[in-house]
PDB file of N, CA and C in Angstrom:
ATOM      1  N   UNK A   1      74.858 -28.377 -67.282  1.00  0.00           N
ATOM      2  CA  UNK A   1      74.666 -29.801 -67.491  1.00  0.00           C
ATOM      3  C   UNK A   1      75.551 -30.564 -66.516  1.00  0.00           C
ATOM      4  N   UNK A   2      74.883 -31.522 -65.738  1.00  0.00           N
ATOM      5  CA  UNK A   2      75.289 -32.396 -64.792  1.00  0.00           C
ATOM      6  C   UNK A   2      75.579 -33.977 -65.706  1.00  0.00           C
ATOM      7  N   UNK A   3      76.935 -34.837 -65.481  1.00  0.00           N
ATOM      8  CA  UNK A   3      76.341 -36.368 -65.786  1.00  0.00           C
ATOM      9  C   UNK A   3      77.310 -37.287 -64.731  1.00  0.00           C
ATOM     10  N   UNK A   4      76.723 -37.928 -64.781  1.00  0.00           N
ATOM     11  CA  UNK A   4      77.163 -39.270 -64.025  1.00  0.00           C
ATOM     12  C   UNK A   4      76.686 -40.446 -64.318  1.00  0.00           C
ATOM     13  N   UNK A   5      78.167 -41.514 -63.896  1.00  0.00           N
ATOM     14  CA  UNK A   5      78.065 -42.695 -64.375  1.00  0.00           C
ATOM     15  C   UNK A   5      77.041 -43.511 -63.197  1.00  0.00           C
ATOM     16  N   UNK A   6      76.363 -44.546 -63.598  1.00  0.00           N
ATOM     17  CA  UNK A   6      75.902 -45.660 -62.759  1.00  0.00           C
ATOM     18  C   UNK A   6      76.843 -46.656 -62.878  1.00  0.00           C
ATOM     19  N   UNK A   7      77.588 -46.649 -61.853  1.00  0.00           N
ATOM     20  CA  UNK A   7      78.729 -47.736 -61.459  1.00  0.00           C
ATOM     21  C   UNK A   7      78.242 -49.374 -62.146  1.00  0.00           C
ATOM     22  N   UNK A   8      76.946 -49.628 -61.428  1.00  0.00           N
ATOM     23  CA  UNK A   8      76.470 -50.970 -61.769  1.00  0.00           C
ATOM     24  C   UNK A   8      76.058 -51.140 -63.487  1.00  0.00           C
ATOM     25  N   UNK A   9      75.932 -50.154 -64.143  1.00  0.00           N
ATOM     26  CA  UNK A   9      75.269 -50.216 -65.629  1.00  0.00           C
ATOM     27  C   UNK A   9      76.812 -50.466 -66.431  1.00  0.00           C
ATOM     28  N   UNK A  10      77.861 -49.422 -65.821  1.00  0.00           N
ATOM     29  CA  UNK A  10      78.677 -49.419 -66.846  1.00  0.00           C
ATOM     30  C   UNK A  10      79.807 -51.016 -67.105  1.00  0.00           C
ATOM     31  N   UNK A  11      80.331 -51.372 -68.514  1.00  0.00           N
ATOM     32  CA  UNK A  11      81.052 -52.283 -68.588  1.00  0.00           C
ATOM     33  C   UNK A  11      82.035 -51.886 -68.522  1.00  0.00           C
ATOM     34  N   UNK A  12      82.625 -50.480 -68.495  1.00  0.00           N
ATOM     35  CA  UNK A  12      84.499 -50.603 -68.645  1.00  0.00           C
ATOM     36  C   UNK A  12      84.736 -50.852 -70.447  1.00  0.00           C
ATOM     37  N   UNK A  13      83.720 -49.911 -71.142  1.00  0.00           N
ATOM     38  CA  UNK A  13      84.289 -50.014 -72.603  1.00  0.00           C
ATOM     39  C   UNK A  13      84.851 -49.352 -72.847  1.00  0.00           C
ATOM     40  N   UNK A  14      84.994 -48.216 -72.489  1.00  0.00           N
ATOM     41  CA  UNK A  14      85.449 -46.822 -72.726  1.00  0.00           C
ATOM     42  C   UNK A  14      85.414 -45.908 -73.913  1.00  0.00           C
ATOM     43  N   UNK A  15      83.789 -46.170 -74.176  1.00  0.00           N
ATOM     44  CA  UNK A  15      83.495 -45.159 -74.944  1.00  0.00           C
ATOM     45  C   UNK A  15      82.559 -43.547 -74.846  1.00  0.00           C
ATOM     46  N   UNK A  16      82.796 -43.759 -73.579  1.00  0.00           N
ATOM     47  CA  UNK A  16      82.695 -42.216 -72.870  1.00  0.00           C
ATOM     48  C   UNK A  16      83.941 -41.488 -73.183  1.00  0.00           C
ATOM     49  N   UNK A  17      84.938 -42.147 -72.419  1.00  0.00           N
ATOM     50  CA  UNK A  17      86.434 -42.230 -72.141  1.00  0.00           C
ATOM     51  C   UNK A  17      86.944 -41.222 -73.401  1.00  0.00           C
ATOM     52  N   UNK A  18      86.720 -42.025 -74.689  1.00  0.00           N
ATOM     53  CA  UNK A  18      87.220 -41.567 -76.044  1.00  0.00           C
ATOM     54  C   UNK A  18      86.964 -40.792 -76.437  1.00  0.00           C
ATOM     55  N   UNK A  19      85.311 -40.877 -76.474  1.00  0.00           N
ATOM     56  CA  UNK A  19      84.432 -39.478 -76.955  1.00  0.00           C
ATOM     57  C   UNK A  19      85.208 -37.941 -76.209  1.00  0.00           C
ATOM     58  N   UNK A  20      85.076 -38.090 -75.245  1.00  0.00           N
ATOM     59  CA  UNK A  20      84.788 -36.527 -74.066  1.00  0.00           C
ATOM     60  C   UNK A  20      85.887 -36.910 -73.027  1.00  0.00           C
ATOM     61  N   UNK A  21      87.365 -37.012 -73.192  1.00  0.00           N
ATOM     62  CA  UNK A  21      87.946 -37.096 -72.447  1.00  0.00           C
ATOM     63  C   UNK A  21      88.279 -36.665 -71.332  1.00  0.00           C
ATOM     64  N   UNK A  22      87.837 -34.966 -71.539  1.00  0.00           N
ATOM     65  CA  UNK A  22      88.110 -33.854 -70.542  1.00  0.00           C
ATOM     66  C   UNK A  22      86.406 -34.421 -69.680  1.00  0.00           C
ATOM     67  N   UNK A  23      85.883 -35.184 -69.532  1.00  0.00           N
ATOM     68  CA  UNK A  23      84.787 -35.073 -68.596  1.00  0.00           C
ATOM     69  C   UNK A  23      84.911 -36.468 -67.959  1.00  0.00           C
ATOM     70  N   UNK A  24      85.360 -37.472 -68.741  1.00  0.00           N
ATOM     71  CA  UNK A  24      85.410 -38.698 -68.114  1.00  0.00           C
ATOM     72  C   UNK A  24      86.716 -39.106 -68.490  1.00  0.00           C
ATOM     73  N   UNK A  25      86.559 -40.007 -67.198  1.00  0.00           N
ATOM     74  CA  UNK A  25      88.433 -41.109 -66.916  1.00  0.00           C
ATOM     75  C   UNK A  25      87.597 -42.114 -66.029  1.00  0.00           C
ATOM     76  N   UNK A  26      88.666 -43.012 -66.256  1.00  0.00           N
ATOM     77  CA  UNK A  26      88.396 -44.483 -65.177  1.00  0.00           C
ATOM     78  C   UNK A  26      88.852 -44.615 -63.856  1.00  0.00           C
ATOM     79  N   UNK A  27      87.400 -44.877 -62.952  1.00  0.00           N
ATOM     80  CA  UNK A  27      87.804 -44.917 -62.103  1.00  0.00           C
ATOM     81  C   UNK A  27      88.960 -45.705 -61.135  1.00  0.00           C
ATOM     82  N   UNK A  28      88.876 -45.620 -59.660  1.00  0.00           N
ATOM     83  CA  UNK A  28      89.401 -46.939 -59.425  1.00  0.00           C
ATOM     84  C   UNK A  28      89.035 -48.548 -59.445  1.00  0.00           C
ATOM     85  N   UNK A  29      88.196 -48.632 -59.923  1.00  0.00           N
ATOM     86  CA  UNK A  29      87.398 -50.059 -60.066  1.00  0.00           C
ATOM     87  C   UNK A  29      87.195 -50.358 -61.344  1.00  0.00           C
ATOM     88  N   UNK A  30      88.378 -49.292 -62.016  1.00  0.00           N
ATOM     89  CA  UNK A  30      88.265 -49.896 -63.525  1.00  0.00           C
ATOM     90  C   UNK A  30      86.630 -49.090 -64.192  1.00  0.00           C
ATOM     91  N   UNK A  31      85.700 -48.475 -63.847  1.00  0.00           N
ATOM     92  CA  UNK A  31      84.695 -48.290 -64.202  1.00  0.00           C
ATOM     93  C   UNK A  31      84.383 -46.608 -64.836  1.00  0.00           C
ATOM     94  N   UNK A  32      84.083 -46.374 -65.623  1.00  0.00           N
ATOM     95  CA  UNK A  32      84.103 -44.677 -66.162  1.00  0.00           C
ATOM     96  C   UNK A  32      83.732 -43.755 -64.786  1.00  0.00           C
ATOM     97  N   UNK A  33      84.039 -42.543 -64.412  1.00  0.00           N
ATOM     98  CA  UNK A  33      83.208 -41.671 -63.492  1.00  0.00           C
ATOM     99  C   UNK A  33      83.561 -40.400 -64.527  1.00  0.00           C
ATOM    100  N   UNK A  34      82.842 -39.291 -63.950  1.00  0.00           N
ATOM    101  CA  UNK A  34      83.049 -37.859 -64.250  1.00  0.00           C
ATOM    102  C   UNK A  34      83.965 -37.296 -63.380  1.00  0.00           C
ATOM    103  N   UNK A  35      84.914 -37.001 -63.914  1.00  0.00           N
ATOM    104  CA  UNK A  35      85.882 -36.162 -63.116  1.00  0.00           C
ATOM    105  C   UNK A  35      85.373 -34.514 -63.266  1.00  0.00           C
ATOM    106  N   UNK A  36      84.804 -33.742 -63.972  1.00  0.00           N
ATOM    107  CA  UNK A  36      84.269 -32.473 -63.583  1.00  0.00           C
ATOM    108  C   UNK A  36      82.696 -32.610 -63.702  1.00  0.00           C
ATOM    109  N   UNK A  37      82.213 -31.660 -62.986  1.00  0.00           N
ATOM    110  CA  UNK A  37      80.901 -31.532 -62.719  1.00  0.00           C
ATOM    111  C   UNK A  37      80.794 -30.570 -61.577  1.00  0.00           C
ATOM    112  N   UNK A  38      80.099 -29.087 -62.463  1.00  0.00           N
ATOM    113  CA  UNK A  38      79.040 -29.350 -64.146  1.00  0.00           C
ATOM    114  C   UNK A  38      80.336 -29.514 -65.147  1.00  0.00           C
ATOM    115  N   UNK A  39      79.625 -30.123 -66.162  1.00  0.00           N
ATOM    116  CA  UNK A  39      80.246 -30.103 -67.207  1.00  0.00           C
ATOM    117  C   UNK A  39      80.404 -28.484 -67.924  1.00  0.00           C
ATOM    118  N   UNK A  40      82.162 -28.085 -68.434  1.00  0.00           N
ATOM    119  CA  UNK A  40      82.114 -27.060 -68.992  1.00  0.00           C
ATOM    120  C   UNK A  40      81.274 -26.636 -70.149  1.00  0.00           C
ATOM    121  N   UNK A  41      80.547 -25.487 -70.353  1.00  0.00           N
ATOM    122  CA  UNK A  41      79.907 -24.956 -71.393  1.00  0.00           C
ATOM    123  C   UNK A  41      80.500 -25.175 -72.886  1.00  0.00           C
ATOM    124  N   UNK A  42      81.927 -25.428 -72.908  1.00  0.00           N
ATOM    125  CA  UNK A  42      82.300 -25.341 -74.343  1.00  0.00           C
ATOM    126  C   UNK A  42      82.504 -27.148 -74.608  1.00  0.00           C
ATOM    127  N   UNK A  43      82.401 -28.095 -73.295  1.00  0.00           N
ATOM    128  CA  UNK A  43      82.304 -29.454 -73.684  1.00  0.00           C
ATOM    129  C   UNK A  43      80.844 -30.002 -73.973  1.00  0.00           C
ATOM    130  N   UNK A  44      79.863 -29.378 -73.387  1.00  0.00           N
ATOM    131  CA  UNK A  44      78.450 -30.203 -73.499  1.00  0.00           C
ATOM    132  C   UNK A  44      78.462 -30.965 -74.997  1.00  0.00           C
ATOM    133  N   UNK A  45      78.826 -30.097 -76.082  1.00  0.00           N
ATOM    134  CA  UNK A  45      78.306 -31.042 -77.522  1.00  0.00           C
ATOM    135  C   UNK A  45      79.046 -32.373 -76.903  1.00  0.00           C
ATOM    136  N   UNK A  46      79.863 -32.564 -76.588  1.00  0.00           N
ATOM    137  CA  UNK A  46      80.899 -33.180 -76.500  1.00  0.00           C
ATOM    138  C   UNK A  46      80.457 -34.463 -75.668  1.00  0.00           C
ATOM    139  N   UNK A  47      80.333 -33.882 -74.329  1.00  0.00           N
ATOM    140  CA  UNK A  47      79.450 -35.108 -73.085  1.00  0.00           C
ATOM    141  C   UNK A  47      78.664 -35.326 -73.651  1.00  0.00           C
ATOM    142  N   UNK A  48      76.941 -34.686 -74.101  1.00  0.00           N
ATOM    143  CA  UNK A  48      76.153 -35.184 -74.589  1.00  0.00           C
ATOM    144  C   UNK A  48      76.360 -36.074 -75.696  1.00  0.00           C
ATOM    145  N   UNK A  49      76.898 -36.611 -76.117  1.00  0.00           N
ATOM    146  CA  UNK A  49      77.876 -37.470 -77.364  1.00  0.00           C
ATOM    147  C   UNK A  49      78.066 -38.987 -76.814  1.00  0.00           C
ATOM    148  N   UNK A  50      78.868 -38.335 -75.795  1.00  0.00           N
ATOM    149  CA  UNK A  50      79.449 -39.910 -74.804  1.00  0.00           C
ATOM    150  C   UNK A  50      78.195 -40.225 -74.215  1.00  0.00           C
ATOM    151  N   UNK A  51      77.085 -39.203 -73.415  1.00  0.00           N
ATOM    152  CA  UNK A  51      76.261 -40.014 -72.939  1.00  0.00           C
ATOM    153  C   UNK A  51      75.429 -40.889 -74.144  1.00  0.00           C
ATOM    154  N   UNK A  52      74.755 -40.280 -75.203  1.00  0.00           N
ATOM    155  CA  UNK A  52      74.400 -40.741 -76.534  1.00  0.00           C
ATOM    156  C   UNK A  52      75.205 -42.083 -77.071  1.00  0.00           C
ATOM    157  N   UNK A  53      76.256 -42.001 -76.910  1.00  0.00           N
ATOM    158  CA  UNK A  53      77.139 -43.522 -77.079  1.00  0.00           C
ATOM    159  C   UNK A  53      77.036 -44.444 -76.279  1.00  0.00           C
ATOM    160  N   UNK A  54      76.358 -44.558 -75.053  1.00  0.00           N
ATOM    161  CA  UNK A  54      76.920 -45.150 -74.031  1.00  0.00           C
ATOM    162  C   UNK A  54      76.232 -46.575 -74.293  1.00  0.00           C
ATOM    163  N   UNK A  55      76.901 -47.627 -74.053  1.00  0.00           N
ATOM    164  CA  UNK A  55      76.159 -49.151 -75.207  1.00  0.00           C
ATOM    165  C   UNK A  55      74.597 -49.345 -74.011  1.00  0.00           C
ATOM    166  N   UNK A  56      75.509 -49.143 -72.838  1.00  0.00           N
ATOM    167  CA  UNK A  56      74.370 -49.533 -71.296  1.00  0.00           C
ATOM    168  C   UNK A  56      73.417 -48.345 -71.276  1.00  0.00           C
ATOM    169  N   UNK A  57      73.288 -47.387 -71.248  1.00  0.00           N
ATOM    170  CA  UNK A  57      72.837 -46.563 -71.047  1.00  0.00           C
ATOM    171  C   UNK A  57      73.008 -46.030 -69.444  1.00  0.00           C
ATOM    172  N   UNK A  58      74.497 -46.309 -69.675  1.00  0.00           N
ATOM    173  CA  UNK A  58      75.218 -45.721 -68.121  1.00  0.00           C
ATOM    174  C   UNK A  58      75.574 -44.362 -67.408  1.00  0.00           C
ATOM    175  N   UNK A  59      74.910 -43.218 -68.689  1.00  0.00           N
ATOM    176  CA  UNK A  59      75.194 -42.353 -68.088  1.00  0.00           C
ATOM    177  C   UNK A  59      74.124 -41.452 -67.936  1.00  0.00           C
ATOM    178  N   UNK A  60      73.884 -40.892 -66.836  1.00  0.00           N
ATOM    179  CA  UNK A  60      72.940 -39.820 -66.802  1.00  0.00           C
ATOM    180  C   UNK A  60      72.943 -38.601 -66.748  1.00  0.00           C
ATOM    181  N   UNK A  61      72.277 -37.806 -67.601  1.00  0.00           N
ATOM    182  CA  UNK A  61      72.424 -36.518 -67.991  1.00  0.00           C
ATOM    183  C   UNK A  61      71.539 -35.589 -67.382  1.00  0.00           C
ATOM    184  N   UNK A  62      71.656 -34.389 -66.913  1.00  0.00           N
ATOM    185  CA  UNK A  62      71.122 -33.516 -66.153  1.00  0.00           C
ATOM    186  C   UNK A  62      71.264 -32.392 -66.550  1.00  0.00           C
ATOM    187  N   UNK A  63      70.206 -31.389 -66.906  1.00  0.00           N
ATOM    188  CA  UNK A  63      70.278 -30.105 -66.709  1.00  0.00           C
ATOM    189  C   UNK A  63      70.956 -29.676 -65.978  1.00  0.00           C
TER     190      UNK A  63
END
């Protein structure tokens, strides 16, 4: 599983952030990114969660 943020969708709520910490942090523009990718096998419940939360629908998820 691949995800990434769309810079332009996201607000800076940080509820990726909270959910799945080990996959997302803020970037420098203040905006969520994925710091690993692929996502580890024992986090997916986990990412898939934050992307499922996301208010914008800022994140995209990938096989």
């Amino acid at each position: 599983m691949r995800v990434e943020v769309i810079n332009d969708l996201c607000i800076s709520c940080g509820a990726c952030i909270n959910t799945c910490p080990e996959v997302f942090e803020w970037g420098p523009d203040d905006k969520a990114v994925a710091k690993v990718n692929p996502v580890p096998s024992g986090l997916e419940a986990e990412a898939h969660e934050a992307v499922e939360g996301c208010p914008t629908a800022a994140i995209k998820e990938e096989e």
